[in-house]
PDB file of N, CA and C in Angstrom:
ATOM      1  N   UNK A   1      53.106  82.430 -12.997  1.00  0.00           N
ATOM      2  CA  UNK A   1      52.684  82.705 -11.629  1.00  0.00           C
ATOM      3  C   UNK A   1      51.176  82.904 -11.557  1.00  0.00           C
ATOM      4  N   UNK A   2      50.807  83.394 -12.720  1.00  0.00           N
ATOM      5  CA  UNK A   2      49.021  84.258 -12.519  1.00  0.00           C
ATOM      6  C   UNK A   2      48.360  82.639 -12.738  1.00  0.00           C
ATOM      7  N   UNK A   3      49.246  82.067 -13.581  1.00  0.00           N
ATOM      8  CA  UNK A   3      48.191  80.569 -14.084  1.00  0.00           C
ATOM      9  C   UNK A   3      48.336  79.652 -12.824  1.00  0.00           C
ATOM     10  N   UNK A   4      49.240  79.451 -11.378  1.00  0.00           N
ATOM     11  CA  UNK A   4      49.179  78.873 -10.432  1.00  0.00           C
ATOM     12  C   UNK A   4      47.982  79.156  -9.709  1.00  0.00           C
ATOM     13  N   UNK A   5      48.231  80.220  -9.479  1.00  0.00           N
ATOM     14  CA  UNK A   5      47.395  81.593  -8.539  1.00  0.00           C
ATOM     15  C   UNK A   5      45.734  81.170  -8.957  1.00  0.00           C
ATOM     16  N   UNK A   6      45.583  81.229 -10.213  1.00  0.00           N
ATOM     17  CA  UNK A   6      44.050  80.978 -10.658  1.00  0.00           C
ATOM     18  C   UNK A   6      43.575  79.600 -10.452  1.00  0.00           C
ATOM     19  N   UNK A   7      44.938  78.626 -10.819  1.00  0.00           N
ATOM     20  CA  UNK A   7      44.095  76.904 -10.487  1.00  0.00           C
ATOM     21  C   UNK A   7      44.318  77.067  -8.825  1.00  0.00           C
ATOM     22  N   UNK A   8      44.614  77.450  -8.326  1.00  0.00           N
ATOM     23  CA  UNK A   8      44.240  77.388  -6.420  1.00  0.00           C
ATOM     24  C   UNK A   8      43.094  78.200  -6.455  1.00  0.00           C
ATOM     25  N   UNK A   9      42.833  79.039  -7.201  1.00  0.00           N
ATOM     26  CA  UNK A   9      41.389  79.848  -7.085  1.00  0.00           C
ATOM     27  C   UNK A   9      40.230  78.722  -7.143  1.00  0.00           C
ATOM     28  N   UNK A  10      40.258  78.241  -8.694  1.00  0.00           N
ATOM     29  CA  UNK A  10      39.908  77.207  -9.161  1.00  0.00           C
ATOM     30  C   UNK A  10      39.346  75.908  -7.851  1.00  0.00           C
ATOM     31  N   UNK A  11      40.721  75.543  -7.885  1.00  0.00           N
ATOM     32  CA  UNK A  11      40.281  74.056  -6.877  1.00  0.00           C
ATOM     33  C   UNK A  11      40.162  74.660  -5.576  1.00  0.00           C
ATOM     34  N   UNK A  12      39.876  75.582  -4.536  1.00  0.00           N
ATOM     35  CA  UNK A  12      39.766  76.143  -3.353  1.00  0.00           C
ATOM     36  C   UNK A  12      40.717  75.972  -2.363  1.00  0.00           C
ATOM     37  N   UNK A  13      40.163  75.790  -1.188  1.00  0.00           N
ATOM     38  CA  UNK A  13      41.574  75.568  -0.439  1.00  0.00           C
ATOM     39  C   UNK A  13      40.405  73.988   0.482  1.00  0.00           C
ATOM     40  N   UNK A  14      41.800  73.422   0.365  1.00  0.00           N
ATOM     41  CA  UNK A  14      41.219  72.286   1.305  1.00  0.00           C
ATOM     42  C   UNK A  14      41.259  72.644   2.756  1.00  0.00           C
ATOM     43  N   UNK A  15      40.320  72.038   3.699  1.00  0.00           N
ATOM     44  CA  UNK A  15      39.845  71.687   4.783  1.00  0.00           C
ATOM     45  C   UNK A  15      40.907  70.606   5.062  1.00  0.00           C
ATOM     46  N   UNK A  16      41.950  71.085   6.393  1.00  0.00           N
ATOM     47  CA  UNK A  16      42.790  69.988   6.870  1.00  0.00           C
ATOM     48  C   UNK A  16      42.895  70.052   8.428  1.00  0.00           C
ATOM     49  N   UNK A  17      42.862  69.038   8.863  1.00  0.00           N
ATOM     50  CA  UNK A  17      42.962  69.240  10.666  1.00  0.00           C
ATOM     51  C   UNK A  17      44.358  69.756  10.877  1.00  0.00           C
ATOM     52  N   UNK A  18      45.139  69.872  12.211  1.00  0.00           N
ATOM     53  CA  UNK A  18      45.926  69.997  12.936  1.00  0.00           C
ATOM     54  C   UNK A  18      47.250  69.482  12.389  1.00  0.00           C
ATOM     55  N   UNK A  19      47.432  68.283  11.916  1.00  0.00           N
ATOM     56  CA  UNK A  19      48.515  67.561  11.166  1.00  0.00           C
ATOM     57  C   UNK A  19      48.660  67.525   9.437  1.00  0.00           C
ATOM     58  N   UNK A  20      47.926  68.656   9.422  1.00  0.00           N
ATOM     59  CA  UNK A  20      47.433  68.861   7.703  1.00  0.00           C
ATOM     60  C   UNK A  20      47.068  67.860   7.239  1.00  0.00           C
ATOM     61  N   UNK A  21      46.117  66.891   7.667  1.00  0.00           N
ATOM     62  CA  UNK A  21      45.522  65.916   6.675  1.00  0.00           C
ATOM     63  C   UNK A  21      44.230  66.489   6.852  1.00  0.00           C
ATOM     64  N   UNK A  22      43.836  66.092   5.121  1.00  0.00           N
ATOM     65  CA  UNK A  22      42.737  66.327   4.784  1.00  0.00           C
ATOM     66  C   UNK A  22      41.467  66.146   6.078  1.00  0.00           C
ATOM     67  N   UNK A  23      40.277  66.739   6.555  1.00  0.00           N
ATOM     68  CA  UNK A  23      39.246  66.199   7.464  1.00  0.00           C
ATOM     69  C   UNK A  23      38.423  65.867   6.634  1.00  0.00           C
ATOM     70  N   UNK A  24      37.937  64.751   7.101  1.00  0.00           N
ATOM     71  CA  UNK A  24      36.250  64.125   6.542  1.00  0.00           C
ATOM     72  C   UNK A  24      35.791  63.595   7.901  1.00  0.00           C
ATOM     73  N   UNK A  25      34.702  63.336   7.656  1.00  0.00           N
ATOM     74  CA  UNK A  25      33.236  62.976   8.260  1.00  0.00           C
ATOM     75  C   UNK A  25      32.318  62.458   7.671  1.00  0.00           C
ATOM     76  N   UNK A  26      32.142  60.794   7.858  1.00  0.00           N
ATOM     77  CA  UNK A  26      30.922  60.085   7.228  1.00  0.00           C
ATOM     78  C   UNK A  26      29.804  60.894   6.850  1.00  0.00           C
ATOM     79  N   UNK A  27      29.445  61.466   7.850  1.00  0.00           N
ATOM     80  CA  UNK A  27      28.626  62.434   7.667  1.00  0.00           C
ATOM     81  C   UNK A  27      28.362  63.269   6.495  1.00  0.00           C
ATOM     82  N   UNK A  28      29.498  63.471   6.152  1.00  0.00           N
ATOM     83  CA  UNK A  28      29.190  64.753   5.197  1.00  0.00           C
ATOM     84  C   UNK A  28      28.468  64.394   3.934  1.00  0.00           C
ATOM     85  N   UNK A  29      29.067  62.827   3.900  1.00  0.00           N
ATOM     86  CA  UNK A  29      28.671  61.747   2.589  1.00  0.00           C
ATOM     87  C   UNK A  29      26.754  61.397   2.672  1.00  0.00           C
ATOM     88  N   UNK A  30      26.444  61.223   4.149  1.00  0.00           N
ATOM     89  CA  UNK A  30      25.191  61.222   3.580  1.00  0.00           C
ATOM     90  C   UNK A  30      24.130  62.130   3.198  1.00  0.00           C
ATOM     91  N   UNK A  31      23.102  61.751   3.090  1.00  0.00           N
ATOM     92  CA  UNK A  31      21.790  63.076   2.588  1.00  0.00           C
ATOM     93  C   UNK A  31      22.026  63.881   3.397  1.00  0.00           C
ATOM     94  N   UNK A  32      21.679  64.851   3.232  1.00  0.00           N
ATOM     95  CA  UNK A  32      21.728  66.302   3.999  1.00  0.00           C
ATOM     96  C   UNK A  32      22.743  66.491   4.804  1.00  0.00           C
ATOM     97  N   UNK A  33      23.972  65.595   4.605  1.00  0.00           N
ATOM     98  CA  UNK A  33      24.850  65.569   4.950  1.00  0.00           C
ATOM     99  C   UNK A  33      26.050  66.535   4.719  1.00  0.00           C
ATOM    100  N   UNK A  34      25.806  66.919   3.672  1.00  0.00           N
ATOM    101  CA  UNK A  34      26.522  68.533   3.475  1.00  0.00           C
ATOM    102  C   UNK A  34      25.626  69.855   3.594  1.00  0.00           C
ATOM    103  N   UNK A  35      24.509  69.513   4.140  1.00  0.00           N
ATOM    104  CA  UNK A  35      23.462  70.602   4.436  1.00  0.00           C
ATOM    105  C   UNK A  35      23.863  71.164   6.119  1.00  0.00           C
ATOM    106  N   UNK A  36      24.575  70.285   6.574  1.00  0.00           N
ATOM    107  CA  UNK A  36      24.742  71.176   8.296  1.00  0.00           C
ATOM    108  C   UNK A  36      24.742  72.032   8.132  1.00  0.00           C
ATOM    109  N   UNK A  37      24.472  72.695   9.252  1.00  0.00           N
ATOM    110  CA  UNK A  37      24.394  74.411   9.316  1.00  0.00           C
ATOM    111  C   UNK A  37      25.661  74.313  10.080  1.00  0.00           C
ATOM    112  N   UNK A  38      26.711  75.026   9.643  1.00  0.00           N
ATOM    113  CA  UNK A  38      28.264  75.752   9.911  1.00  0.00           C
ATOM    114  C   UNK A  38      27.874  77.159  10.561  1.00  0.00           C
ATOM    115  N   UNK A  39      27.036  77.942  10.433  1.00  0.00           N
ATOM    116  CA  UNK A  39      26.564  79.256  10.338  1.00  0.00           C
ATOM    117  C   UNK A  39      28.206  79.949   9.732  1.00  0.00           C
ATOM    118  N   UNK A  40      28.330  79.762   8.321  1.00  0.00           N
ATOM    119  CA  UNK A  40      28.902  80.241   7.656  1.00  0.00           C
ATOM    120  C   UNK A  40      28.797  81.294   7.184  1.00  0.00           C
ATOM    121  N   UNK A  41      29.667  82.175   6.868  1.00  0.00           N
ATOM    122  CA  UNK A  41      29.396  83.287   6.088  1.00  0.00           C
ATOM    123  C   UNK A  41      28.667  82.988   4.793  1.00  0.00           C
ATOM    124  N   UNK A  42      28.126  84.207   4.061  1.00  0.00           N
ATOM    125  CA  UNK A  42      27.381  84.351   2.676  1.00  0.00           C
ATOM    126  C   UNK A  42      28.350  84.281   1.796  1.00  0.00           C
ATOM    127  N   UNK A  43      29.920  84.802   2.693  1.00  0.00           N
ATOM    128  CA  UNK A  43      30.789  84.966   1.407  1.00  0.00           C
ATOM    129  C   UNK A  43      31.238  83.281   0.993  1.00  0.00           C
ATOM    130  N   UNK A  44      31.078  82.735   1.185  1.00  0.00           N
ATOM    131  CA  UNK A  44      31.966  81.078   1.305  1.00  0.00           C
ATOM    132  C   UNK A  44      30.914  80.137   0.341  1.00  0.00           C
ATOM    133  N   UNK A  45      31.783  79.458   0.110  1.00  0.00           N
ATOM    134  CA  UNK A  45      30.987  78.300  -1.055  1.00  0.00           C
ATOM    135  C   UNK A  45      31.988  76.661  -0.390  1.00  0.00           C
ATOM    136  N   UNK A  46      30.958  75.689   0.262  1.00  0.00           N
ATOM    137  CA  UNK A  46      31.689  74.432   0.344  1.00  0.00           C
ATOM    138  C   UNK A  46      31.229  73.404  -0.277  1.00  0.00           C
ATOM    139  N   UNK A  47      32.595  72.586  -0.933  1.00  0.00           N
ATOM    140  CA  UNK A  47      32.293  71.848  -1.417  1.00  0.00           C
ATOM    141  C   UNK A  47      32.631  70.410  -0.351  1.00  0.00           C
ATOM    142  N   UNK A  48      31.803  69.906  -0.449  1.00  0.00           N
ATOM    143  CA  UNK A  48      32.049  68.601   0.288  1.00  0.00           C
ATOM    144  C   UNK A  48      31.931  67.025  -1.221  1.00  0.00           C
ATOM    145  N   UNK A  49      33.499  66.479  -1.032  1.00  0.00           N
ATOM    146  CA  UNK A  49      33.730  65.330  -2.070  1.00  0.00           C
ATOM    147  C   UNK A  49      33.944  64.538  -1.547  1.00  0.00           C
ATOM    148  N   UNK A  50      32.684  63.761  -1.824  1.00  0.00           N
ATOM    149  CA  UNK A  50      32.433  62.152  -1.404  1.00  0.00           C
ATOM    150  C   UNK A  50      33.150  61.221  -1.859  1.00  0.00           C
ATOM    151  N   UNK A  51      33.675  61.449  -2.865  1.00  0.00           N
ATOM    152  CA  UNK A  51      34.716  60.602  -3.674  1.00  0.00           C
ATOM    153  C   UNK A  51      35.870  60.343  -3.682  1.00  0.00           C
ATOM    154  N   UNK A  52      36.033  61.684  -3.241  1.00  0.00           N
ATOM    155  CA  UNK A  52      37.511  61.929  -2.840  1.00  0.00           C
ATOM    156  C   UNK A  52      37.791  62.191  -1.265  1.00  0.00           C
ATOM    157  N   UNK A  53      36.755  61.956  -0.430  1.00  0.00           N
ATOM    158  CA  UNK A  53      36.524  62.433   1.057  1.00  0.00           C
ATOM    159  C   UNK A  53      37.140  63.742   1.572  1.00  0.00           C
ATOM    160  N   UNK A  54      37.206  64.674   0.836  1.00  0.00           N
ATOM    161  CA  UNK A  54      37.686  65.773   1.202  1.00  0.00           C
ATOM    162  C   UNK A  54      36.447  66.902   1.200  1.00  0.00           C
ATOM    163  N   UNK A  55      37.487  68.505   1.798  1.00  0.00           N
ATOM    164  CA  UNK A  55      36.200  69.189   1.661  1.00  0.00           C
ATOM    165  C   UNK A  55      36.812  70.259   1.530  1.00  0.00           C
ATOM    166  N   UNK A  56      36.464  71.589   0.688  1.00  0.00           N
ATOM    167  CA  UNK A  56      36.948  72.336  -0.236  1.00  0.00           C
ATOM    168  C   UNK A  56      36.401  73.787   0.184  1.00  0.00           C
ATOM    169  N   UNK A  57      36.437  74.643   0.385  1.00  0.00           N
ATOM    170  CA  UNK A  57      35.933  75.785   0.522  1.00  0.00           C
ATOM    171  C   UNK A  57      36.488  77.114  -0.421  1.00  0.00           C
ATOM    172  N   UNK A  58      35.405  77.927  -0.927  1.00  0.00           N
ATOM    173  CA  UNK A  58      35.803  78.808  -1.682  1.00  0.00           C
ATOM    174  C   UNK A  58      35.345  80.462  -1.138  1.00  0.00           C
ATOM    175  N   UNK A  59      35.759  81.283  -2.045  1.00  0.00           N
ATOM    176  CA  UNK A  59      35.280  82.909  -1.153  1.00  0.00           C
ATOM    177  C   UNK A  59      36.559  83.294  -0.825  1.00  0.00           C
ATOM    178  N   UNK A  60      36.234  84.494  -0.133  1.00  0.00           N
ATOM    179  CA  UNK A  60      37.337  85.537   0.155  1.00  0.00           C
ATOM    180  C   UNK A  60      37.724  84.755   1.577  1.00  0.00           C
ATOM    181  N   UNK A  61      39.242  85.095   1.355  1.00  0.00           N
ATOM    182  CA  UNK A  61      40.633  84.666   2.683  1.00  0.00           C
ATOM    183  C   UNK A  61      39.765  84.862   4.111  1.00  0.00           C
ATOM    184  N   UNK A  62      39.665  86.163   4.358  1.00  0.00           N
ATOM    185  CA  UNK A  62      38.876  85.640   5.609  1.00  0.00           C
ATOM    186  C   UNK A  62      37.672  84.866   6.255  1.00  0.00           C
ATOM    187  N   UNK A  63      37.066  84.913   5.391  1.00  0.00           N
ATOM    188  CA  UNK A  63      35.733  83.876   5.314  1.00  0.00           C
ATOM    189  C   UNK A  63      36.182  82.626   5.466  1.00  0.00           C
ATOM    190  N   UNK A  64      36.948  82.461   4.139  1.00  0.00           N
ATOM    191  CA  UNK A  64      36.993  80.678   3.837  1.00  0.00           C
ATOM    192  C   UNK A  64      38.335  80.727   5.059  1.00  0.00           C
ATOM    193  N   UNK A  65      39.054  81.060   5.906  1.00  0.00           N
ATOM    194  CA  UNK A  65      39.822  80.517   7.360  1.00  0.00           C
ATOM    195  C   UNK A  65      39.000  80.388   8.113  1.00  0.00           C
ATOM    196  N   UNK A  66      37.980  81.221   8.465  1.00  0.00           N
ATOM    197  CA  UNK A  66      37.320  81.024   9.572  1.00  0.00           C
ATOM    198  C   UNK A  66      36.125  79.703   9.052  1.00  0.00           C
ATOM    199  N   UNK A  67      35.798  79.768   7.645  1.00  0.00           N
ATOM    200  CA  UNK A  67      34.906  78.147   7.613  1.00  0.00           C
ATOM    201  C   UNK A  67      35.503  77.278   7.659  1.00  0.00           C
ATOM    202  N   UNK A  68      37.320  77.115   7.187  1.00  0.00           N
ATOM    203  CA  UNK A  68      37.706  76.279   7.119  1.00  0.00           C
ATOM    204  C   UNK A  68      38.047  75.658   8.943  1.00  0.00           C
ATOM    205  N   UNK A  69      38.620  76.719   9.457  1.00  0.00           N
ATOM    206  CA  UNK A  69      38.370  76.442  11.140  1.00  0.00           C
ATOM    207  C   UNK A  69      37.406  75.660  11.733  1.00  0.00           C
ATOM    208  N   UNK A  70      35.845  76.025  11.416  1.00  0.00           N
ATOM    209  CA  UNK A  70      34.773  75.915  11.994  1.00  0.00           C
ATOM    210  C   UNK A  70      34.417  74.523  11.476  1.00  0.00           C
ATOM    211  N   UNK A  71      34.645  73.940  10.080  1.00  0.00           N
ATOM    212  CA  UNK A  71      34.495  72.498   9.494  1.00  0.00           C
ATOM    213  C   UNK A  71      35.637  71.727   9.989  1.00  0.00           C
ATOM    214  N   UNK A  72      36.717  72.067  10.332  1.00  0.00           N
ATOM    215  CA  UNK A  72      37.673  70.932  10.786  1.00  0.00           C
ATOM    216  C   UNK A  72      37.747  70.671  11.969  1.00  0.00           C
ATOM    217  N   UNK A  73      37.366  72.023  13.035  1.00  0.00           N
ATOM    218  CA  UNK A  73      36.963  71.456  14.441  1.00  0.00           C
ATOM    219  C   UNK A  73      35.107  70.477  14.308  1.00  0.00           C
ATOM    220  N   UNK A  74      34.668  70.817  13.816  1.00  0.00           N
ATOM    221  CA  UNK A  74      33.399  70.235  13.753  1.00  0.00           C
ATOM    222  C   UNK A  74      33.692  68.518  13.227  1.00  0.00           C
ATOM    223  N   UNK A  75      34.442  68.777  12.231  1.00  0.00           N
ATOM    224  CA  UNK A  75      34.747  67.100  11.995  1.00  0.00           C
ATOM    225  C   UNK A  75      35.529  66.257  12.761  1.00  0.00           C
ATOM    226  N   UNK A  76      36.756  66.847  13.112  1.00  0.00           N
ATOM    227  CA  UNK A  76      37.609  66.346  14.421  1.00  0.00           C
ATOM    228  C   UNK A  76      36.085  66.023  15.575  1.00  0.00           C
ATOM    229  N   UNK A  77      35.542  66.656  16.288  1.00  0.00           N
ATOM    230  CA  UNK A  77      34.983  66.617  17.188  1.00  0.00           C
ATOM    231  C   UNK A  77      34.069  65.329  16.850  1.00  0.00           C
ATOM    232  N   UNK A  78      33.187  65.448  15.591  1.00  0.00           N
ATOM    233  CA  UNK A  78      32.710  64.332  15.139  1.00  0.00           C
ATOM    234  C   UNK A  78      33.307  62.691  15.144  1.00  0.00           C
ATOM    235  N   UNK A  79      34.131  62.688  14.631  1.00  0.00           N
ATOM    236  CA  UNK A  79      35.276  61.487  14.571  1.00  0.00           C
ATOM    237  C   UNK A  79      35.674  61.132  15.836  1.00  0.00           C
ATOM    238  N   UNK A  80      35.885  62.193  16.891  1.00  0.00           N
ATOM    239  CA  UNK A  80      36.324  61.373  18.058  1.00  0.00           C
ATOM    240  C   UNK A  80      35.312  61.126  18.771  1.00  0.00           C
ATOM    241  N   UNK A  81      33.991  61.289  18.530  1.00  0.00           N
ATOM    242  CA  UNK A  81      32.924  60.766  19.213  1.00  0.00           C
ATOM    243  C   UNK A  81      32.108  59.686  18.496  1.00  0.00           C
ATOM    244  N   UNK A  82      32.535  59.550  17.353  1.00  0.00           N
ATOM    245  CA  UNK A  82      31.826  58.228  16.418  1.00  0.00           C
ATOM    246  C   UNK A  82      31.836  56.813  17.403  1.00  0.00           C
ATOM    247  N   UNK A  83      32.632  56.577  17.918  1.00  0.00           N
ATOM    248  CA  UNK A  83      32.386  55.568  18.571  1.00  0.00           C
ATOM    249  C   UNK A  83      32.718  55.069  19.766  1.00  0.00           C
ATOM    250  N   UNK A  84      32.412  56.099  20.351  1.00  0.00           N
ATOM    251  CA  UNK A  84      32.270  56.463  22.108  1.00  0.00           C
ATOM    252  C   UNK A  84      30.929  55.955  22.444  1.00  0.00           C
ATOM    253  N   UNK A  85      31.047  54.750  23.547  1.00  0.00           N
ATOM    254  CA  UNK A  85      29.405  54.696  23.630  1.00  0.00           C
ATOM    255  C   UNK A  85      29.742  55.112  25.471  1.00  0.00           C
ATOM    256  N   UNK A  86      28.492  56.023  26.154  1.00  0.00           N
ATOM    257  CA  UNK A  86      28.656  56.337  27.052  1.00  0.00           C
ATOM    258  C   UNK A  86      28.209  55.376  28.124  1.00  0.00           C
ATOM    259  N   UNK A  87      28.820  54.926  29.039  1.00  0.00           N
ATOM    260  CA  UNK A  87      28.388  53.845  30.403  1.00  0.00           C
ATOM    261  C   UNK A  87      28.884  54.771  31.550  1.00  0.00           C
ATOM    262  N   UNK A  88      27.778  54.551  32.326  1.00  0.00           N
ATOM    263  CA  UNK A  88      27.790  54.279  33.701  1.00  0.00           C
ATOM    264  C   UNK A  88      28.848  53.872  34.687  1.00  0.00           C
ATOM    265  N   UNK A  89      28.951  54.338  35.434  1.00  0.00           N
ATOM    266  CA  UNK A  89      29.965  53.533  36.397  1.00  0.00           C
ATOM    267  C   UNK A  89      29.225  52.132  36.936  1.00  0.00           C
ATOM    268  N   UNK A  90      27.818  52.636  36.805  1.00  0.00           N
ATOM    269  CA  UNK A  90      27.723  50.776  37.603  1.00  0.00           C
ATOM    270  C   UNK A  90      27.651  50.060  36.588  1.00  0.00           C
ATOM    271  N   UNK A  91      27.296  50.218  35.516  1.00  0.00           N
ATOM    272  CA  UNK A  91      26.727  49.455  34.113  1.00  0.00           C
ATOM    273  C   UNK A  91      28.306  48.679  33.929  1.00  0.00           C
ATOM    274  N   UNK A  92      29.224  49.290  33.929  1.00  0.00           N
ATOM    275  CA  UNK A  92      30.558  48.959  33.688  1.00  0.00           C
ATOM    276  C   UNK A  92      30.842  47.591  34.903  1.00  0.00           C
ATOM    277  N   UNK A  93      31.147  48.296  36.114  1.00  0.00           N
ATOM    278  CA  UNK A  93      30.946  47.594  37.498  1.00  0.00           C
ATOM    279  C   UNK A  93      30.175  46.204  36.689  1.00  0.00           C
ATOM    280  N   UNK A  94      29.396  46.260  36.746  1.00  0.00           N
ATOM    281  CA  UNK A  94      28.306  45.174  36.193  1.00  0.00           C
ATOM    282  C   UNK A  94      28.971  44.154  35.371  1.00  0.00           C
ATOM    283  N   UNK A  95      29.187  45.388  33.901  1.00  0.00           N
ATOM    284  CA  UNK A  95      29.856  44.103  33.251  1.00  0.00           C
ATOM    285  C   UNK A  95      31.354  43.717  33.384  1.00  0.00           C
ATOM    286  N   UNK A  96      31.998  44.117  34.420  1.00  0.00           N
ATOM    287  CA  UNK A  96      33.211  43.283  34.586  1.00  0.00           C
ATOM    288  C   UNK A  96      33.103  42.366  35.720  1.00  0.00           C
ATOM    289  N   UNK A  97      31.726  42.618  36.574  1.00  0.00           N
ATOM    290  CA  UNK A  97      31.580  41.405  37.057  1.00  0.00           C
ATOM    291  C   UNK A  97      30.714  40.103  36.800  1.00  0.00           C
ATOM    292  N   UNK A  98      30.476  40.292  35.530  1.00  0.00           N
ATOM    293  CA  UNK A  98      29.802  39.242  34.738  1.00  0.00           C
ATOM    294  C   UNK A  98      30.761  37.698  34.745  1.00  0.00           C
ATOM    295  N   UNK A  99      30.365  36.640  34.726  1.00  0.00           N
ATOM    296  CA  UNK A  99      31.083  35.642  34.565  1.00  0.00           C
ATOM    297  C   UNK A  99      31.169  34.731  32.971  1.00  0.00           C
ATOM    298  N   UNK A 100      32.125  34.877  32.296  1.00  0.00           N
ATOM    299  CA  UNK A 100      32.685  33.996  30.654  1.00  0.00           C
ATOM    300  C   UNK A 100      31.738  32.719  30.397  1.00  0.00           C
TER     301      UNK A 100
END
């Protein structure tokens, strides 16, 4: 039991959205890309894996829920705006009255 207990210490707890899958964000993969400011606690340590596109957080239970909260709404929110481009009502208007 103590040797389970320590490899979950070990590997942290993953970062998962709403449907328990893992969250990522292109983002996190590039430069300073795991530098966002979360305004995380001091107690928390994240790991962000590019390799594995996941993201890992360590520290005491209440800390690492509330970072893990604060990184999976932040990535959700990210992802559903990746490729939203914003138009106009006339810009739109416009281009559906364009002619093929």
């Amino acid at each position: 039991a103590s040797k389970g207990r320590l490899e979950r210490l070990l590997l942290g707890d993953l970062v998962c959205g709403p449907g328990g899958k893992a969250v990522w964000a292109d983002v996190f993969s590039q430069p300073g890309g795991a530098a966002l400011d979360f305004e995380l606690s001091d107690d928390v340590h994240v790991d962000f894996d590019a390799r594995r596109r996941e993201v890992r957080v360590f520290g005491e239970r209440v800390a690492r829920q509330a970072a893990k909260d604060k990184i999976a709404q932040w990535a959700m929110h990210v992802c559903s705006r990746q490729h939203a481009i914003p138009l106009t009502a006339g810009l739109v208007k416009c281009l559906h009255s364009m002619e093929p």
